[in-house]
Protein backbone atom coordinates (compact mmCIF):
# COMPACT_ATOMS: atom_id res chain seq x y z
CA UNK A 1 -8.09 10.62 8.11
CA UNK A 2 -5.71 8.20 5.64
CA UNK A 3 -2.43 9.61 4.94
CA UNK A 4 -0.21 8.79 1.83
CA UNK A 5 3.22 9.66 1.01
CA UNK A 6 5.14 8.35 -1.96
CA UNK A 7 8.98 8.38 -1.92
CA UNK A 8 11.19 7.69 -4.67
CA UNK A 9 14.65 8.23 -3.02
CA UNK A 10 16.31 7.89 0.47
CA UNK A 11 19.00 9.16 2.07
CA UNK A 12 22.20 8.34 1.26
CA UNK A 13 23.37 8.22 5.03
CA UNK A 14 21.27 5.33 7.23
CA UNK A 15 21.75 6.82 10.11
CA UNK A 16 16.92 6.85 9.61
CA UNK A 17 16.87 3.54 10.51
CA UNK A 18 16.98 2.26 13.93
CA UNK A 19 18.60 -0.56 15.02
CA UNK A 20 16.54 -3.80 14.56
CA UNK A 21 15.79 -2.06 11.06
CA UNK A 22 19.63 -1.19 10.24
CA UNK A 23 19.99 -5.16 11.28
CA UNK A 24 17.25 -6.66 8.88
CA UNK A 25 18.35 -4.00 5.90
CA UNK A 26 22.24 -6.04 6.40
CA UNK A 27 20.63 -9.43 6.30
CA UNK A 28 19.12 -8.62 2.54
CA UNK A 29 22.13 -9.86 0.16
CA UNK A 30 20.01 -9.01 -3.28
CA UNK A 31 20.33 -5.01 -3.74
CA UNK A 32 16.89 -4.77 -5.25
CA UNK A 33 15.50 -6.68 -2.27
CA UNK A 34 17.33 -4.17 -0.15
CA UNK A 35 16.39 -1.21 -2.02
CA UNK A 36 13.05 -1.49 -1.51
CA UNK A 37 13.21 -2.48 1.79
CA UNK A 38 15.27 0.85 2.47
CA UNK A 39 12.70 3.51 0.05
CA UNK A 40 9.58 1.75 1.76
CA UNK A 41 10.83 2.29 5.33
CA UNK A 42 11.99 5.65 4.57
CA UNK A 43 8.22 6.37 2.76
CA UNK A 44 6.74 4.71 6.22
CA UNK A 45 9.03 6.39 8.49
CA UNK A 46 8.04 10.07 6.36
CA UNK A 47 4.83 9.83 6.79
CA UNK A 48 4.83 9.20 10.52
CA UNK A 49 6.89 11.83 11.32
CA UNK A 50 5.07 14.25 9.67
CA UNK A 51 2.06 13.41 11.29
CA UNK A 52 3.55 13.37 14.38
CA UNK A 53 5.46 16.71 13.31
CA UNK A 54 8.72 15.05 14.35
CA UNK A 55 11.90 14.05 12.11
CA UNK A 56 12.18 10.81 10.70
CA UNK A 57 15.22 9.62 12.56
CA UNK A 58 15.73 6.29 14.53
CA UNK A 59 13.96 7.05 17.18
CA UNK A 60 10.91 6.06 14.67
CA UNK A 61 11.27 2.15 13.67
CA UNK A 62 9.08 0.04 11.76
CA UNK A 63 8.36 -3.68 12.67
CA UNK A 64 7.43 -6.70 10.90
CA UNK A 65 4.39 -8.27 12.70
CA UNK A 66 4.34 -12.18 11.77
CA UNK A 67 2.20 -11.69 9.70
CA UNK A 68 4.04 -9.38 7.79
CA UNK A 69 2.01 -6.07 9.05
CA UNK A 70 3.93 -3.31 9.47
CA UNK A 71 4.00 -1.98 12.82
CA UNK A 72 4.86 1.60 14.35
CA UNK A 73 7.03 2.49 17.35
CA UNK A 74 8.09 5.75 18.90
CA UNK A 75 11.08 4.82 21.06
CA UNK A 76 10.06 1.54 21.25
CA UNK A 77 6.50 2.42 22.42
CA UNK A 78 3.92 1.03 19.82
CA UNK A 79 1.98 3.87 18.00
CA UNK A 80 -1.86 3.45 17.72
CA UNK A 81 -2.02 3.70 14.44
CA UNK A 82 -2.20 1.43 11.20
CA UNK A 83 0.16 1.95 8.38
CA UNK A 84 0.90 -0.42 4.91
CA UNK A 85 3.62 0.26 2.86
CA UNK A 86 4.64 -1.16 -0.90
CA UNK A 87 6.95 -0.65 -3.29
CA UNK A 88 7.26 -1.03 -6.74
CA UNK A 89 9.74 0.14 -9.97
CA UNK A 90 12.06 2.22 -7.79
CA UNK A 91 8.60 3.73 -6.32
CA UNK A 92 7.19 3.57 -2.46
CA UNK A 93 3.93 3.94 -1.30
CA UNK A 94 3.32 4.29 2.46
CA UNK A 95 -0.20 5.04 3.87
CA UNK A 96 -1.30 5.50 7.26
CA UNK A 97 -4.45 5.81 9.37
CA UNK A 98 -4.66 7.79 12.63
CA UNK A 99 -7.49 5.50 14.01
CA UNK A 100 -6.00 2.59 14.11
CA UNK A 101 -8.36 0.67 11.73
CA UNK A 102 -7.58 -1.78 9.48
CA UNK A 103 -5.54 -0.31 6.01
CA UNK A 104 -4.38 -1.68 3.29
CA UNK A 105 -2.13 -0.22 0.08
CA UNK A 106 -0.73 -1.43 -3.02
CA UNK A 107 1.10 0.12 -5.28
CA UNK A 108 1.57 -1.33 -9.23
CA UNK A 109 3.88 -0.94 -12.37
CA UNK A 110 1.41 -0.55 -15.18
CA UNK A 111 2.30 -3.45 -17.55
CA UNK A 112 0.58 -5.94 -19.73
CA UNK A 113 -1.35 -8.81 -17.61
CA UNK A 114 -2.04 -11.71 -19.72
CA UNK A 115 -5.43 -13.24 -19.79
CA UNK A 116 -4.07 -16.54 -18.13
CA UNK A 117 -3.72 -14.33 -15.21
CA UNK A 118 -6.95 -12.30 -15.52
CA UNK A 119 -8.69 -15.63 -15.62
CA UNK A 120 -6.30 -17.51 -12.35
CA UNK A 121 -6.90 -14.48 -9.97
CA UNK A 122 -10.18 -12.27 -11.12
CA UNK A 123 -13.29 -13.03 -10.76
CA UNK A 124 -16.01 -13.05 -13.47
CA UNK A 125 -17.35 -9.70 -13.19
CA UNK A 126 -13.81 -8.25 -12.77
CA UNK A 127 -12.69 -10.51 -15.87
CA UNK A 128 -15.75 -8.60 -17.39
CA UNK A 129 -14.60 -4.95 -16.17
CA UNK A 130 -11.07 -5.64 -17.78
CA UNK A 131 -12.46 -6.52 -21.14
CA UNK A 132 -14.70 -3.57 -21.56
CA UNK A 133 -11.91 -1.45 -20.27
CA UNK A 134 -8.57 -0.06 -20.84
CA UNK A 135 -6.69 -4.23 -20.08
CA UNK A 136 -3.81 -2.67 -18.69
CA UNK A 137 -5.00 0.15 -16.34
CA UNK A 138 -7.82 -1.84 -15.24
CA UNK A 139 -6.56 -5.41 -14.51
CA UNK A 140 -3.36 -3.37 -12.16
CA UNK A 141 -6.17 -1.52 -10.92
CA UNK A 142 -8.13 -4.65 -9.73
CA UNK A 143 -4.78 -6.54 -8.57
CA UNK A 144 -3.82 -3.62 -6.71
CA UNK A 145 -7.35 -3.46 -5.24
CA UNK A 146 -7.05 -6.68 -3.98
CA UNK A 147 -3.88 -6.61 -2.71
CA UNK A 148 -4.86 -3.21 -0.47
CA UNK A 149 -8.08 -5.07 0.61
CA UNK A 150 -6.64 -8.35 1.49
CA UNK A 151 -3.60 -6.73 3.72
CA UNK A 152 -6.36 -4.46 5.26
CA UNK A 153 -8.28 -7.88 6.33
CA UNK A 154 -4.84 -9.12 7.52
CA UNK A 155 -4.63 -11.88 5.32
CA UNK A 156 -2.10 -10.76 2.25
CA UNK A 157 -1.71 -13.49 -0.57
CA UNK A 158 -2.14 -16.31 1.78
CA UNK A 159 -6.04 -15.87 0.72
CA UNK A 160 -7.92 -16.84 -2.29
CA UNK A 161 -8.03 -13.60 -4.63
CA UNK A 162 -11.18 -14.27 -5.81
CA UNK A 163 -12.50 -14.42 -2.24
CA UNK A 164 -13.36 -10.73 -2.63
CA UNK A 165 -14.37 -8.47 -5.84
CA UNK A 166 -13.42 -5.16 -6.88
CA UNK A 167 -16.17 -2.62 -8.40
CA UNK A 168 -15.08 0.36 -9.80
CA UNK A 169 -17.26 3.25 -8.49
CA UNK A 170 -18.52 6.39 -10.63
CA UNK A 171 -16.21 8.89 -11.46
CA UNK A 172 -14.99 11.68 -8.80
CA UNK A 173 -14.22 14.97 -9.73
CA UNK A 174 -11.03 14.10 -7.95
CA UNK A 175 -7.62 12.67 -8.30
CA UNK A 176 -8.83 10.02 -5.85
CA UNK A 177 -11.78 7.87 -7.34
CA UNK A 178 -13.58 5.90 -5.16
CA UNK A 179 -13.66 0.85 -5.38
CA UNK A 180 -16.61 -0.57 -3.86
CA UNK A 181 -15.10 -3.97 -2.22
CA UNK A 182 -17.25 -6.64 -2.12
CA UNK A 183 -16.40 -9.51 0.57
CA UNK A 184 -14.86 -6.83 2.83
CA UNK A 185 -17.48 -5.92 5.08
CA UNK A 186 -17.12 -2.21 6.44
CA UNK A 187 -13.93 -1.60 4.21
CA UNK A 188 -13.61 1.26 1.54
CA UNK A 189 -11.17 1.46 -1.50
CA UNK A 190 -9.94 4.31 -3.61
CA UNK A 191 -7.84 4.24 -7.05
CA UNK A 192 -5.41 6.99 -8.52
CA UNK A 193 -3.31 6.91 -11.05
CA UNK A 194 0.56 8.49 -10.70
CA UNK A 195 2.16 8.51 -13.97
CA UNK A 196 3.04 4.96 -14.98
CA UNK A 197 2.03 3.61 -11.49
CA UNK A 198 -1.69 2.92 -10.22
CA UNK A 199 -2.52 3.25 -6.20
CA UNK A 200 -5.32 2.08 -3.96
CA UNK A 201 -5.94 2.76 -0.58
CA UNK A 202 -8.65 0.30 1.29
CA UNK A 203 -9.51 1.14 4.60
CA UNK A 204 -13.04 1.87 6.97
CA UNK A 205 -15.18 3.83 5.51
CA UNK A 206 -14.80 8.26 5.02
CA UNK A 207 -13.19 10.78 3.72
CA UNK A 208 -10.92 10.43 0.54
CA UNK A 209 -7.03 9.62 1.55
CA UNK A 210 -4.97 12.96 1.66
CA UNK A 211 -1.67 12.50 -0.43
CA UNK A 212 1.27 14.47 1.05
CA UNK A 213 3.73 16.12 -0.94
């Protein structure tokens, strides 16, 4: 089962974070740059412990892989499970995956994407999809999509966007609907929409992702 939690606020007090986390929040000089860093870790630290039907205190700590994976600890045990966390517009997105597999999410402002960047990062068919579309919801929807399937492949931005292409499936009577990912073997990706934002989820293959309150 996927789990999703969006958080749009965090504690005042940082007493959440634990110490290698309270460290790297310090070395962030820019407050929007620490800001996010602070929501998403307190999204990805929320959605652990209520999975784990603990608190989200210190004992809890998230962890930069080099490749920029987040990884989770229980008192400095690693947890086998995956997680991905984004942020965007004063908005956090943290999923997680009890299995383990690979996961990917993305979360994106809806705003105006010129064609220059349709046409840089999208390949035909998606270029195609955002014509015959609503532009806006659909070329964040693709972006997004890529960005959740390329983290899930452990790759991130590093790789060529057009390496893999984003299908939108048929309509669900659900607030989850459903990407086929092509050049992803064996991964799945779903779409909602949350008020001005757009989500996706990519991960192995099953049951919708369950978003928590």
């Amino acid at each position: 089962m996927i789990h999703a939690l969006l958080a749009s606020a965090c504690p005042p007090s940082l007493d959440f974070l634990a110490p290698g986390e309270r460290a790297r929040a310090a070395s962030l000089h820019v407050a929007r740059r620490r800001g996010e860093f602070l929501l998403g870790r307190w999204a990805a630290k929320s959605l652990i412990a209520s999975v784990l039907d603990c608190a989200p205190g210190p004992w809890l700590e998230v962890r930069a892989a080099p490749s920029g994976q987040p990884l989770a600890f229980l008192d400095g045990s690693p947890l086998r499970l995956s997680i991905s966390i984004s942020h965007r517009e004063g908005l956090a997105l943290a999923a997680l995956d009890e299995t383990g597999s690979p996961l990917g999410a993305d979360l994106e402002h809806l705003e105006p994407r010129s064609a220059a960047f349709v046409r840089d990062y999208f390949t035909a068919r998606e270029a195609e999809a955002v014509a015959r579309g609503d532009p806006e919801l659909v070329a964040n929807l693709i972006w997004s999509a890529k960005e959740s399937a390329l983290k899930a492949l452990g790759k991130g931005l590093t790789a060529d966007t057009r390496s893999i292409e984003v299908e939108l499936g048929p309509p669900l009577a659900s607030p989850w609907q459903a990407l086929v990912i092509h050049g992803a073997h064996g991964l799945q990706g779903f779409w909602r929409r949350h008020r001005e934002h757009v989500l996706t989820i990519v991960g192995s293959p099953g049951s919708e992702p369950r978003l928590l309150p």
